[in-house]
N, C-alpha and C. Protein backbone atom coordinates (compact mmCIF):
# COMPACT_ATOMS: atom_id res chain seq x y z
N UNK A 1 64.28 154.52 159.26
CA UNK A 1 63.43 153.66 158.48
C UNK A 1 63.85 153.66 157.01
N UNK A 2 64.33 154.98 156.27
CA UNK A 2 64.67 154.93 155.42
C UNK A 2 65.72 153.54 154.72
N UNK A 3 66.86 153.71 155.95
CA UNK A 3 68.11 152.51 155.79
C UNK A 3 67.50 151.06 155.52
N UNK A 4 65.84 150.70 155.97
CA UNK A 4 65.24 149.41 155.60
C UNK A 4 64.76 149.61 154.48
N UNK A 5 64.62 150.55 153.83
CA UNK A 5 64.25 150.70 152.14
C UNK A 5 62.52 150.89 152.33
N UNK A 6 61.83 151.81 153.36
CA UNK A 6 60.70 152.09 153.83
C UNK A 6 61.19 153.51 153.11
N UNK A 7 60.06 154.33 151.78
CA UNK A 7 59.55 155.69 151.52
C UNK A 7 58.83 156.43 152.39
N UNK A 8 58.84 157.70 152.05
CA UNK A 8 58.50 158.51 152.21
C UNK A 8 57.78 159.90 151.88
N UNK A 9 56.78 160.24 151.41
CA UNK A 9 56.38 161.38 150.10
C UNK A 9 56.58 162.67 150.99
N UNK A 10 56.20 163.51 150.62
CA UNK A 10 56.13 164.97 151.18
C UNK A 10 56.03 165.23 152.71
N UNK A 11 54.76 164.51 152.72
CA UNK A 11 53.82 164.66 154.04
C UNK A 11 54.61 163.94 155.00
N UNK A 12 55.50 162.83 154.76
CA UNK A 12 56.03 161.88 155.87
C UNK A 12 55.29 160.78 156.07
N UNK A 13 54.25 161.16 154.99
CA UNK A 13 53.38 159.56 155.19
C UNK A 13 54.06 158.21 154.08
N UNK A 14 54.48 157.22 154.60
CA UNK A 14 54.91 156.08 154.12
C UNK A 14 54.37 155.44 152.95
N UNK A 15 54.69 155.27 151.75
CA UNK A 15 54.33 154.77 150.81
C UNK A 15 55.14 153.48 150.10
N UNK A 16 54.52 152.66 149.13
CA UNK A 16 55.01 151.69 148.71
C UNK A 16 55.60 151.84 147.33
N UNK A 17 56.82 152.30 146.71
CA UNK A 17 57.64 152.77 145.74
C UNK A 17 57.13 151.71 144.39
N UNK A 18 56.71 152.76 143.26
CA UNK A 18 56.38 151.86 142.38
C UNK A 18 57.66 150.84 141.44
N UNK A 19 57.60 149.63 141.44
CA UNK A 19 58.16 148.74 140.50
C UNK A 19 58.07 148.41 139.39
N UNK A 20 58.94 148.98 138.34
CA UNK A 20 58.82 148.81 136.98
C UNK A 20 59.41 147.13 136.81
N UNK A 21 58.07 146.37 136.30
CA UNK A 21 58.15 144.94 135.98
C UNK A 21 58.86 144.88 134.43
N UNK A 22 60.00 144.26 133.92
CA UNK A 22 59.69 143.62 132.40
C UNK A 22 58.49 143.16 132.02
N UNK A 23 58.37 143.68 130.73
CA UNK A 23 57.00 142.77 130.08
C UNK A 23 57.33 141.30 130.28
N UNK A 24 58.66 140.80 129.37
CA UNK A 24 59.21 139.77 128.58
C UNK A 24 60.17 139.31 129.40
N UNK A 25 59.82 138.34 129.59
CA UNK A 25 61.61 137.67 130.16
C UNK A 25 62.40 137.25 128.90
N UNK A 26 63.61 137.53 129.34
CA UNK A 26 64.68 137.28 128.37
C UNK A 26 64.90 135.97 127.91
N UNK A 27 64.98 135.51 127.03
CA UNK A 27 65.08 133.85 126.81
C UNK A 27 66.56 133.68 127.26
N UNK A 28 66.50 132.49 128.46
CA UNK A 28 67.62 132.09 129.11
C UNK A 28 68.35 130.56 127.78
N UNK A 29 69.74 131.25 128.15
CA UNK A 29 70.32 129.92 127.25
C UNK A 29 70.61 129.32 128.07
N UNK A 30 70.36 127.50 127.58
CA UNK A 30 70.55 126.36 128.02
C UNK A 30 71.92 126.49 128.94
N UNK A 31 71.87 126.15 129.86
CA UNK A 31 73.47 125.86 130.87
C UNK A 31 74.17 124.69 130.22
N UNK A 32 75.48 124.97 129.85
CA UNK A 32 76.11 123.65 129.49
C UNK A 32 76.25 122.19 130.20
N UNK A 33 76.71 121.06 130.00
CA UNK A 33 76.38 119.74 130.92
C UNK A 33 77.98 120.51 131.53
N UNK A 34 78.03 120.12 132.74
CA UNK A 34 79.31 119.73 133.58
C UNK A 34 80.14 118.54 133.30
N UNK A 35 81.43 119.10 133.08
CA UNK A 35 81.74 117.63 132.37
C UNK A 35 82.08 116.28 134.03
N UNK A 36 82.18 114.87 133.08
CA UNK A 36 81.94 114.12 134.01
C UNK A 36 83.68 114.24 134.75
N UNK A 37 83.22 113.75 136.35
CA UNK A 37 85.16 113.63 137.31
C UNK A 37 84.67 112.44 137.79
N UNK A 38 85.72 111.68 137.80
CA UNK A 38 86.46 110.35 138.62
C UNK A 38 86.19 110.94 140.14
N UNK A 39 86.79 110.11 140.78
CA UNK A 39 86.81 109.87 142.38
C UNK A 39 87.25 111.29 142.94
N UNK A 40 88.75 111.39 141.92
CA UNK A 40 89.78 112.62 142.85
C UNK A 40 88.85 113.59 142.59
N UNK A 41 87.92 114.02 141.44
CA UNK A 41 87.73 115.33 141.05
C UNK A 41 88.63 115.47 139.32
N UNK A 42 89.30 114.95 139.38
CA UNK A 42 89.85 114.89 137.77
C UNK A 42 88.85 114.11 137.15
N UNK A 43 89.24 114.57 135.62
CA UNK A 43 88.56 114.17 134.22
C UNK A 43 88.07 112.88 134.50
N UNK A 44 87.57 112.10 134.07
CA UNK A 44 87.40 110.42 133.78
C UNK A 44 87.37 110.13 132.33
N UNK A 45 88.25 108.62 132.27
CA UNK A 45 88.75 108.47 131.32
C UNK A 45 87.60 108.39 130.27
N UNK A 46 87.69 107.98 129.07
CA UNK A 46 86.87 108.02 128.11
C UNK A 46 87.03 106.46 127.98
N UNK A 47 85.55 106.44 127.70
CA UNK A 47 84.64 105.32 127.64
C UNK A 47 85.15 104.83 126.21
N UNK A 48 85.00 103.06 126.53
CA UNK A 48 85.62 102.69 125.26
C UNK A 48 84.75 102.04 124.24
N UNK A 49 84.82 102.16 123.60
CA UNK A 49 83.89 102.18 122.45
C UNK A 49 83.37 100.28 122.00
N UNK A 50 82.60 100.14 121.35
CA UNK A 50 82.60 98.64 121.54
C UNK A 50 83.26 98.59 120.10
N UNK A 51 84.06 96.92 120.47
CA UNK A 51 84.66 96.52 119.64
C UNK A 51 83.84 96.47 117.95
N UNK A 52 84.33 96.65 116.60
CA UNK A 52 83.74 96.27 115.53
C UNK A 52 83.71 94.57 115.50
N UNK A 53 82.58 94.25 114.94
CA UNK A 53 82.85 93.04 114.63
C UNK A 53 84.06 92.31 113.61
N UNK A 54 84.02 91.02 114.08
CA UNK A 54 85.34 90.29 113.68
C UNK A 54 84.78 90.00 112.30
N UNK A 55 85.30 90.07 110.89
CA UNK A 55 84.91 89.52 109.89
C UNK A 55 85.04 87.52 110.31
N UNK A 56 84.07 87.21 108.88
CA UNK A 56 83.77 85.73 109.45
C UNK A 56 85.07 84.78 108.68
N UNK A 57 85.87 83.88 109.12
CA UNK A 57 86.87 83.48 108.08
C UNK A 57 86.41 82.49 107.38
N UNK A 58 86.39 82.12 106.13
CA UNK A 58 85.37 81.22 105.14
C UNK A 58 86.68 79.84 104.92
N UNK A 59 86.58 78.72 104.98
CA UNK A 59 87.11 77.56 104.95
C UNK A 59 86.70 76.52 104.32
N UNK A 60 86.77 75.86 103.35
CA UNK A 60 86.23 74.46 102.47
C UNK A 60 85.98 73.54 103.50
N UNK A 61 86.84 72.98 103.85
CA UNK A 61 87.17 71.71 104.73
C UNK A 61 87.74 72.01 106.11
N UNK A 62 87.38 71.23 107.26
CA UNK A 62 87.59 70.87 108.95
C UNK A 62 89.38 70.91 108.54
N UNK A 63 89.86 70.26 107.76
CA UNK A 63 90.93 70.61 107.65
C UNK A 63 92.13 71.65 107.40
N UNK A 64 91.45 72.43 106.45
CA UNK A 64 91.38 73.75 106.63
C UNK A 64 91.74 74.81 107.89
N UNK A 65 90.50 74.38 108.90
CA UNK A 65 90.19 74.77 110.15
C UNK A 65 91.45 74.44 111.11
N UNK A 66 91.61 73.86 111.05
CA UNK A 66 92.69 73.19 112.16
C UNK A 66 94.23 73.56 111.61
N UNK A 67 94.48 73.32 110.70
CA UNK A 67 95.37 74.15 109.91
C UNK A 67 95.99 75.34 109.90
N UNK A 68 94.77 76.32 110.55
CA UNK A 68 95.15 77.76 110.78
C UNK A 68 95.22 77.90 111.88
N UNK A 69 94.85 76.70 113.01
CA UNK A 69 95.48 77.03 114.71
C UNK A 69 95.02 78.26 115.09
N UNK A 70 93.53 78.67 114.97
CA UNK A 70 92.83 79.97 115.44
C UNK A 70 92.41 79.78 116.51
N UNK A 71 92.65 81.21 117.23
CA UNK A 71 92.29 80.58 118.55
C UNK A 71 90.54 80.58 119.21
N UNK A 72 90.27 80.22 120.16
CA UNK A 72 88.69 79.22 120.41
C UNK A 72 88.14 80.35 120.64
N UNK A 73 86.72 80.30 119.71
CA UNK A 73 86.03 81.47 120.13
C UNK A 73 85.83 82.45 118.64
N UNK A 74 86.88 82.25 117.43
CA UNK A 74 86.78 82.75 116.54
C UNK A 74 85.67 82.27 115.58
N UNK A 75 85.05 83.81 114.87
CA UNK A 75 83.88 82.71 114.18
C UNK A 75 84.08 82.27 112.69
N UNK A 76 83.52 81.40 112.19
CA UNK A 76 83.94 80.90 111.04
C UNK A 76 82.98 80.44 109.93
N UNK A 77 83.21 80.44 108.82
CA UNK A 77 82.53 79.38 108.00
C UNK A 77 83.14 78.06 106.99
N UNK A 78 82.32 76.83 107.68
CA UNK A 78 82.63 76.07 107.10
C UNK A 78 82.14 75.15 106.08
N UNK A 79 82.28 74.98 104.41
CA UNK A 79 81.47 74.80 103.69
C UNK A 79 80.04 75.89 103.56
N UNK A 80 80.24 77.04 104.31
CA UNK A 80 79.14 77.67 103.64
C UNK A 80 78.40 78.00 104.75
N UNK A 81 78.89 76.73 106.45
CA UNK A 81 77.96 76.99 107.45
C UNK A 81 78.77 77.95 108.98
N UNK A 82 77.91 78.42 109.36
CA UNK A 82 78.64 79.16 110.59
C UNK A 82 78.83 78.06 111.49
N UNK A 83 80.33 78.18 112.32
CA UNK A 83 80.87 78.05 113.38
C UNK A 83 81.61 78.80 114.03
N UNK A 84 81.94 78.09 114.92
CA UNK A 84 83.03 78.78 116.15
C UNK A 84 83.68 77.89 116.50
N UNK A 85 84.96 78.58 115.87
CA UNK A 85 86.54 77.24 116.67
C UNK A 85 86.47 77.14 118.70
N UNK A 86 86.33 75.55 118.56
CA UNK A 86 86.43 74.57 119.74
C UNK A 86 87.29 74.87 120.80
C-alpha cells in the first residue's frame, strides 16, 4: 500500500499526510504569441503595408492635362478643382 502513496503512523493505522499549500501563487508571465506559419509550417510572408497616398498633380489648363500623358486613374487638380485622368 505504501507503493500507492497510502501512510502509515506507528500503530499501522492509515492516515492522510499533511500538505503544505502556498499562501501566494506566483504571478505567471504572459506566454509569448506563437509566431504566425503558412501552409508548409514555415514563416509567412509579411503583410504588406498599404500604399501612401499619391500626392495630387496641380495643372492650369485641360491642356496641361493631356500633355503629361498620365496614366487613367491618377488624381489631379485642375484650375484649383479635383479630378481623375479619363
Amino acid at each position: 500500500m505504501a507503493s500507492i502513496g497510502v501512510q502509515f503512523d506507528d500503530n499501522g493505522k492509515a492516515y492522510a499526510p499533511k500538505i503544505d499549500y502556498p499562501s501566494e501563487v506566483a504571478p505567471q508571465t504572459p506566454a509569448k504569441p506563437k509566431p504566425r506559419t503558412g501552409r508548409d509550417g514555415g514563416p509567412m510572408s509579411p503583410q504588406p503595408k498599404p500604399a501612401a497616398a499619391a500626392p495630387v498633380i496641380e495643372f492650369k489648363t485641360e491642356a496641361e492635362v493631356e500633355a503629361a500623358n498620365l496614366p487613367k486613374g491618377t488624381k489631379i487638380k485642375v484650375g484649383g478643382r479635383l479630378a481623375e485622368v479619363q
